[in-house]
Structure formats: C-alpha cells, structure tokens
C-alpha atoms as a PDB file:
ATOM      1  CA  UNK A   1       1.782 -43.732  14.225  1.00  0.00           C
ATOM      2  CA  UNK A   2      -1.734 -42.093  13.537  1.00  0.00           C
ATOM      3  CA  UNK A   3      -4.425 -44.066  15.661  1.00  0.00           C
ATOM      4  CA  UNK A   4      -6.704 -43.638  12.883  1.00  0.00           C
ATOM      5  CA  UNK A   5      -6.733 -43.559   9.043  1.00  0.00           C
ATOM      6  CA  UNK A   6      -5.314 -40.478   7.284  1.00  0.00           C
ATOM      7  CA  UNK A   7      -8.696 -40.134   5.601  1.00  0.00           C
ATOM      8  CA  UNK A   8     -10.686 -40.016   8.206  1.00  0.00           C
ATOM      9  CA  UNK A   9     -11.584 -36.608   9.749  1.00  0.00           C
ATOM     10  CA  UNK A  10     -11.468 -36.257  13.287  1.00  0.00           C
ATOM     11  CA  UNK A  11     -14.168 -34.565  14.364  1.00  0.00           C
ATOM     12  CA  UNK A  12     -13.545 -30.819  16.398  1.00  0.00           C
ATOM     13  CA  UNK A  13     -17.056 -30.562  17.890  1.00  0.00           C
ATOM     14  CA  UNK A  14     -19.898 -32.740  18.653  1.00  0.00           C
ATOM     15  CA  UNK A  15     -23.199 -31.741  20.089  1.00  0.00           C
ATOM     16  CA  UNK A  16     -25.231 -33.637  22.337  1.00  0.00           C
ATOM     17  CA  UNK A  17     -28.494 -33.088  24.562  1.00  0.00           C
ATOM     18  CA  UNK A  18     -26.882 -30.687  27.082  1.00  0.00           C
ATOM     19  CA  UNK A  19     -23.484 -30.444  26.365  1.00  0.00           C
ATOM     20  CA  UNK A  20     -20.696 -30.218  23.651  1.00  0.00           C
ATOM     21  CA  UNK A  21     -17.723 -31.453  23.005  1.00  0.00           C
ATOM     22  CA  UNK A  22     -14.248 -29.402  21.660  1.00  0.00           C
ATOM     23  CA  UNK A  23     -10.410 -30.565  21.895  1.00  0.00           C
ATOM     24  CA  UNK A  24      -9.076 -30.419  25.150  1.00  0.00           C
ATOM     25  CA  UNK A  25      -6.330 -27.903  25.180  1.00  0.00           C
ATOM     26  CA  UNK A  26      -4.364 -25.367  27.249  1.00  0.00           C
ATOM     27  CA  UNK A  27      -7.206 -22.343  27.221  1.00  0.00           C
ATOM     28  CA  UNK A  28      -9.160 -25.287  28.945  1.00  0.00           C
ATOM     29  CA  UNK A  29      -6.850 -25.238  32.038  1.00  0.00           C
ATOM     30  CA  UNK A  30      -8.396 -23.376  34.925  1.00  0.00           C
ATOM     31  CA  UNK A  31     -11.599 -24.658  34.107  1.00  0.00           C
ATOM     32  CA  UNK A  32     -10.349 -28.199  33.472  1.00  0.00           C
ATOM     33  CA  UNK A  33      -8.730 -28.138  36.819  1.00  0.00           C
ATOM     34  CA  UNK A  34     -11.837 -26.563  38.968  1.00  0.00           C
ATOM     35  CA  UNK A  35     -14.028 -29.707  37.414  1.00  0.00           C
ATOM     36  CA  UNK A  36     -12.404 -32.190  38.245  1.00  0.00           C
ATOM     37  CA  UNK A  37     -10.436 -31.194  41.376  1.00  0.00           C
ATOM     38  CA  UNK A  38     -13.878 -30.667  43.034  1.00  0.00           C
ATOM     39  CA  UNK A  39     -15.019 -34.255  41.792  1.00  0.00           C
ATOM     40  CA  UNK A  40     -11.978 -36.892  42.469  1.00  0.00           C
ATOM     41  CA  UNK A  41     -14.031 -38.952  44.587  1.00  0.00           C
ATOM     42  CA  UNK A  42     -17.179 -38.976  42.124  1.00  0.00           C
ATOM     43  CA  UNK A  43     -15.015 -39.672  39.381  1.00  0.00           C
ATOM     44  CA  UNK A  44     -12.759 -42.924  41.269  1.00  0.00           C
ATOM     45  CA  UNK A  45     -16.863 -43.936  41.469  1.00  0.00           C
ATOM     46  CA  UNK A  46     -17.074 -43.768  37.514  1.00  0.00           C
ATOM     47  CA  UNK A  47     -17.188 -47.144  35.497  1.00  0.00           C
ATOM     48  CA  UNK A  48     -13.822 -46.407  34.083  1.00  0.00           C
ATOM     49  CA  UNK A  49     -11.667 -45.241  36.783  1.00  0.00           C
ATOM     50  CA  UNK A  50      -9.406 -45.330  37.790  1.00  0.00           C
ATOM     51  CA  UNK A  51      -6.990 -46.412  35.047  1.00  0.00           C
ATOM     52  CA  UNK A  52      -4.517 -49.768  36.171  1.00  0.00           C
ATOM     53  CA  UNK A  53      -2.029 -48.028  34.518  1.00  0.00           C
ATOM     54  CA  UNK A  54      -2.508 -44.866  36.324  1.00  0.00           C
ATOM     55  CA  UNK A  55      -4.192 -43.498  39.573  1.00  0.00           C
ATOM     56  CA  UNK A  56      -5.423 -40.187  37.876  1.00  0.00           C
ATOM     57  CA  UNK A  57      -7.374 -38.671  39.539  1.00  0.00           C
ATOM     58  CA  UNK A  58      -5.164 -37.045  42.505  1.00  0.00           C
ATOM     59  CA  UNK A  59      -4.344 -34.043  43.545  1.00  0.00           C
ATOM     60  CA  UNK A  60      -2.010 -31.890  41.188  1.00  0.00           C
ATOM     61  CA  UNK A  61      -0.451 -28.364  40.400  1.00  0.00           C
ATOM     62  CA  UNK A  62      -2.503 -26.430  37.871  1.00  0.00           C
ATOM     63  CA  UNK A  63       0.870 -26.240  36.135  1.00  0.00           C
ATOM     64  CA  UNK A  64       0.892 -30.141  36.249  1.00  0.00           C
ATOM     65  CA  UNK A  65      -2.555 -29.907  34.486  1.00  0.00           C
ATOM     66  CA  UNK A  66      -1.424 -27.549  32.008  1.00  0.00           C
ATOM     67  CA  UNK A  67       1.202 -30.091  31.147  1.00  0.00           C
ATOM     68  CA  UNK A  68      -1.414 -32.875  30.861  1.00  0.00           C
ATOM     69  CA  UNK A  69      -3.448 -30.460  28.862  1.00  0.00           C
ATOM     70  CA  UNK A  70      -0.682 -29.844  26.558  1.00  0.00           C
ATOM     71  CA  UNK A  71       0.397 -33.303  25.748  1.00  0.00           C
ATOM     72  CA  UNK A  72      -3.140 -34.254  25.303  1.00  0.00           C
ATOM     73  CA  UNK A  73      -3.436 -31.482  22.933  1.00  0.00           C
ATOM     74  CA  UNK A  74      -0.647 -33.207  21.225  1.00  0.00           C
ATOM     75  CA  UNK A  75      -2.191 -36.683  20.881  1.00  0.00           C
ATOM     76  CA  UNK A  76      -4.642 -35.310  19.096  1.00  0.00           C
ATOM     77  CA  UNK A  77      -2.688 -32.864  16.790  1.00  0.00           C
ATOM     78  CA  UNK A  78      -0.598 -36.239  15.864  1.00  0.00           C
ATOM     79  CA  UNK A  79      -3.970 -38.423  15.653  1.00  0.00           C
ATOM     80  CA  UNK A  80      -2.424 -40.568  18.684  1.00  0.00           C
ATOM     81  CA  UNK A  81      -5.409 -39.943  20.742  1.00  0.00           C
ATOM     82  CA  UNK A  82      -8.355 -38.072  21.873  1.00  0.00           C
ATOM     83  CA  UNK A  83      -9.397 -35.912  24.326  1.00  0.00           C
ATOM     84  CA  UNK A  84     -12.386 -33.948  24.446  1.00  0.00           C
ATOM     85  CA  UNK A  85     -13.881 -31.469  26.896  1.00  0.00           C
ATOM     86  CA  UNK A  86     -16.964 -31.748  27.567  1.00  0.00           C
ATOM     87  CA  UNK A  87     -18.897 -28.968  28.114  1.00  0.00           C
ATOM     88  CA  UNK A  88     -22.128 -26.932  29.126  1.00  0.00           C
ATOM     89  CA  UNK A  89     -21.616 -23.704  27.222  1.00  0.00           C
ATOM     90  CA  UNK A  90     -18.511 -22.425  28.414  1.00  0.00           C
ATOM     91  CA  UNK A  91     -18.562 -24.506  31.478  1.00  0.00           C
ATOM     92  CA  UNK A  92     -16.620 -27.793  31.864  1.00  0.00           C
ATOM     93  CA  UNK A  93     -18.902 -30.525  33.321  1.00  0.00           C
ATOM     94  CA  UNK A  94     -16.418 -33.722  32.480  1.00  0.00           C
ATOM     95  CA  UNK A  95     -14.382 -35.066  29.378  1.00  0.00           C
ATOM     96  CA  UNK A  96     -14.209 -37.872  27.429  1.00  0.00           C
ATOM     97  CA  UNK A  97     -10.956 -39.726  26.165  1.00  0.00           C
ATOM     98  CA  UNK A  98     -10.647 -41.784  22.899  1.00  0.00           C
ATOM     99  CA  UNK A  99      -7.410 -43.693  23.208  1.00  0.00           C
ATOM    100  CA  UNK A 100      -5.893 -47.150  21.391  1.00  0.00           C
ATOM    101  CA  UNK A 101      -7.117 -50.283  23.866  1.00  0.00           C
ATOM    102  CA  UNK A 102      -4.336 -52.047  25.536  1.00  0.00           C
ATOM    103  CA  UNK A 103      -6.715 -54.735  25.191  1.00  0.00           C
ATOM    104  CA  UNK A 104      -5.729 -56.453  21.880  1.00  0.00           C
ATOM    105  CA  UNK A 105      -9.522 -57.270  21.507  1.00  0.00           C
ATOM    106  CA  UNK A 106     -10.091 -53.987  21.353  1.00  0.00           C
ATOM    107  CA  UNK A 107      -9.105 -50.983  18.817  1.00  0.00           C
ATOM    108  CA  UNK A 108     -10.186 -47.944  20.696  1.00  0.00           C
ATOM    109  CA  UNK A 109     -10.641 -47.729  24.763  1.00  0.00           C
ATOM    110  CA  UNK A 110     -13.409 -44.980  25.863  1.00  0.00           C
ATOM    111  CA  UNK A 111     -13.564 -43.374  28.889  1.00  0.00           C
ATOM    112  CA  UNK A 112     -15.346 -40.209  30.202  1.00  0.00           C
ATOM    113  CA  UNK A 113     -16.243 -38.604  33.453  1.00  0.00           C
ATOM    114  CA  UNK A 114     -18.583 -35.668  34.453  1.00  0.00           C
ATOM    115  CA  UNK A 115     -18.538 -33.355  37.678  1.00  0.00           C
ATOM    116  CA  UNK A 116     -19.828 -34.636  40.872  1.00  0.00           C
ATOM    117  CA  UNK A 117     -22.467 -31.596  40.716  1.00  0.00           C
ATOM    118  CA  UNK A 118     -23.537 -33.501  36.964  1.00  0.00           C
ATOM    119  CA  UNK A 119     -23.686 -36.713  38.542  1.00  0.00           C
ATOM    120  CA  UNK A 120     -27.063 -37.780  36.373  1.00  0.00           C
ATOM    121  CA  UNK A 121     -25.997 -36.851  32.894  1.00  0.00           C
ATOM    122  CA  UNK A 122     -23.330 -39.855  33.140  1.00  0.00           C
ATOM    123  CA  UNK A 123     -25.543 -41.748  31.760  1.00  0.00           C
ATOM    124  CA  UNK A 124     -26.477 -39.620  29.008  1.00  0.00           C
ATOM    125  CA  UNK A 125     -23.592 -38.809  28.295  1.00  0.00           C
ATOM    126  CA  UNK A 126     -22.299 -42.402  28.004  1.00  0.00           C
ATOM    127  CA  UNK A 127     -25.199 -43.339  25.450  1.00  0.00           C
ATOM    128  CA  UNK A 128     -24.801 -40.521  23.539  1.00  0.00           C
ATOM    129  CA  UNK A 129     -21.020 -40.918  22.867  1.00  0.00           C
ATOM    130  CA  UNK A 130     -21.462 -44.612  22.529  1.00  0.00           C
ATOM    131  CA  UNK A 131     -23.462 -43.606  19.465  1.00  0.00           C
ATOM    132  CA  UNK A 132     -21.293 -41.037  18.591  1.00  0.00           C
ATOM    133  CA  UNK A 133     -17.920 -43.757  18.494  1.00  0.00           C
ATOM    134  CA  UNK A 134     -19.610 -46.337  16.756  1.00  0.00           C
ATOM    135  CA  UNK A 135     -19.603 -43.645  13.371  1.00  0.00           C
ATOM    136  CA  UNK A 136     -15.741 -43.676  14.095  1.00  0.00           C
ATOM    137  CA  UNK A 137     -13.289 -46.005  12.494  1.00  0.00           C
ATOM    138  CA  UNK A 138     -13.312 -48.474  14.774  1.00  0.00           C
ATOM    139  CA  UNK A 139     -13.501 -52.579  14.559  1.00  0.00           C
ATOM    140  CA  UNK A 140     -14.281 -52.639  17.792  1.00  0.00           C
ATOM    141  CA  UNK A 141     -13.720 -50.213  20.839  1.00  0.00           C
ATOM    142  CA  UNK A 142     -14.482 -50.829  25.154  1.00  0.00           C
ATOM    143  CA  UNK A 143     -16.399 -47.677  27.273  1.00  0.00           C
ATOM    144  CA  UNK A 144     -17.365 -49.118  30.668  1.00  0.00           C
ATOM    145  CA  UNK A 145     -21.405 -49.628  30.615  1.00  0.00           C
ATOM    146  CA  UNK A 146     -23.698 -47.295  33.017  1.00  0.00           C
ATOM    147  CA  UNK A 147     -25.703 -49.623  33.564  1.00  0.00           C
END
C-alpha cells in the first residue's frame, strides 16, 4: 500500500544550504557504511534515536548494510517509505528517513542523523527538512525537535 497518493511526485533530489539529498541506494554502500560506522555514538545522542522498535545503530557487515540499502531502496521504489542520503557533494554526512508514524496521531514519522564530524549542521539540517516535509502530503507528521 503506497504511503502516499499516486499523484503525488516523490521528490529524487532536494537541495539545501550545504548539502543534498538523493535516494538511498546500493551505489551508496561503502560510503553509507564509513558515515555512520564512525558516528554510532553521536547518532544514539540524536533526538530520534534510537528507534523502540529497533537498536540501529550497531555494528554490522557492509554486506548487512547493503541489504538495508537494498530494501530501503525498495520502500521507496513501492512508495512505502523514504530514505534519503544526505550528502555534501559526493560525500555522505547523514540521512534522513520519511516513514508512516506508528503513532496513529501521526501520518509520517521523520528522522535524520548526520556524522559525528557534522555535528553542527543537525540543526540545520532539521529546520530545513522540517520545511521541506511540510510541502509533502502529510496531515500531520513527528521529527524530534533540536531544540
């Protein structure tokens, strides 16, 4: 079941001040991994994480990430849900996931993260994309304040 309507276009890019944003896929892998490997403890810190429902982030196989990669690549080909890397030109610095709430006062659930070593664009990030979500089809959606 598509998480949003059939007529709305899912955006493949975004740009904001200092990074991007494309689909997180496969070709994303080694550089997906080396982000956010060498940040687990910043991002447990992040207003967000860790998930209840799961303990990511921990210590994986980059095959295991690939698979992640994949199905996430997936969600989004099948409108399920929405992962984006987020990036400083070819570099990833973090990524942001757009995903139904769990919450039933809530449509959409937001999260994102950035590396340890981008530690003050969290916040920019944050108001940038919570500007960016509101133009999405959403009643209502949750993304953990920075404040």
């Amino acid at each position: 079941m598509s998480f949003v309507p059939d007529d709305f276009i899912v955006p493949r890019e975004f740009a904001g001040p200092g990074f991007r944003l494309e689909p997180l896929g496969p070709e994303h892998n080694e550089r997906d991994y080396a982000a956010w490997m060498s940040s687990i403890d910043h991002i447990r810190s992040t207003p967000g994480f860790p998930d209840p429902d799961d303990d990511w982030p921990y210590p994986m196989s980059l095959e295991d990430n690939l698979s992640d990669l994949v199905a996430h690549a997936r969600h989004f080909a099948e409108r399920r849900g929405f992962t984006y890397s987020i990036l400083d030109g070819d570099d990833v610095i973090g990524c942001v996931y757009i995903y139904p709430s769990p919450d039933p006062n809530y449509h959409a659930n937001v999260s994102s993260w950035v590396t340890a070593d981008r530690a003050q664009m969290d916040r920019l990030v944050w108001e940038t994309l919570t500007g960016w979500i509101r133009t999405w089809p959403f009643p209502s959606f949750e993304y953990d304040s920075r404040d």
